[in-house]
N, C-alpha and C. Protein backbone atom coordinates (compact mmCIF):
# COMPACT_ATOMS: atom_id res chain seq x y z
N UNK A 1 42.82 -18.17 88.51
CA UNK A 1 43.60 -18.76 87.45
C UNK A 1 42.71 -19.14 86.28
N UNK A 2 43.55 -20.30 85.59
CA UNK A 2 42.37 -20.05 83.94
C UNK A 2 42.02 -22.25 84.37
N UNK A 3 41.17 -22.22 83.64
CA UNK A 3 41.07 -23.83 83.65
C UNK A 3 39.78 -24.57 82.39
N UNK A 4 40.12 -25.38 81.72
CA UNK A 4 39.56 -25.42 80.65
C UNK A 4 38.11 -26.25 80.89
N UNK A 5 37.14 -25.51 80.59
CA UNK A 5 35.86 -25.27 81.84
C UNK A 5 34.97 -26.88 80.95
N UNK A 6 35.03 -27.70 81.39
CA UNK A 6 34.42 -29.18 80.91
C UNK A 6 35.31 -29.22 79.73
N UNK A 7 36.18 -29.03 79.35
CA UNK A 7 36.58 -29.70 78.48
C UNK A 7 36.50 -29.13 77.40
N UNK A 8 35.32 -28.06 77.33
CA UNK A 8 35.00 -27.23 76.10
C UNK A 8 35.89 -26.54 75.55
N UNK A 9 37.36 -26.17 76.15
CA UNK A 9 38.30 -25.21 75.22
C UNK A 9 38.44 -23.85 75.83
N UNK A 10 37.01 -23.62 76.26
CA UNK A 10 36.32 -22.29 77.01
C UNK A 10 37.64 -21.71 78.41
N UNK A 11 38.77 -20.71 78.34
CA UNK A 11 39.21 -20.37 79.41
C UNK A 11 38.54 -19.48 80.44
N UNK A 12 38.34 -19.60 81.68
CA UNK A 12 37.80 -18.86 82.52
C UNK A 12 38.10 -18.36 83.04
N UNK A 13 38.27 -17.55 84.16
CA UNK A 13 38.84 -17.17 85.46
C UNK A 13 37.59 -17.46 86.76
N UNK A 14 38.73 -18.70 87.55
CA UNK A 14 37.51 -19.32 88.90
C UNK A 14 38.68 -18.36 90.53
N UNK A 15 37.64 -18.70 91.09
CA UNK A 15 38.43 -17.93 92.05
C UNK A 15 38.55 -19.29 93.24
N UNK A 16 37.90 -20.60 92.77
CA UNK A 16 38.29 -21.60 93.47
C UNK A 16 37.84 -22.47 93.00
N UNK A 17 38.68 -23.82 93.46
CA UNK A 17 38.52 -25.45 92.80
C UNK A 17 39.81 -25.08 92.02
N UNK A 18 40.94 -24.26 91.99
CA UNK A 18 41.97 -24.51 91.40
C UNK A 18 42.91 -25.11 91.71
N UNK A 19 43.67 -26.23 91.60
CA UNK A 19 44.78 -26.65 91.65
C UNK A 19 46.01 -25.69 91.82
């Protein structure tokens, strides 16, 4: 999924620690 990586704005894709 996507998650806004510290706060920076920055979207990622994690493949875990997602909600």
């Amino acid at each position: 999924g996507y998650f806004d990586y510290w706060g920076k704005g920055t979207q990622v894709t994690v493949t875990s620690g997602e909600l």
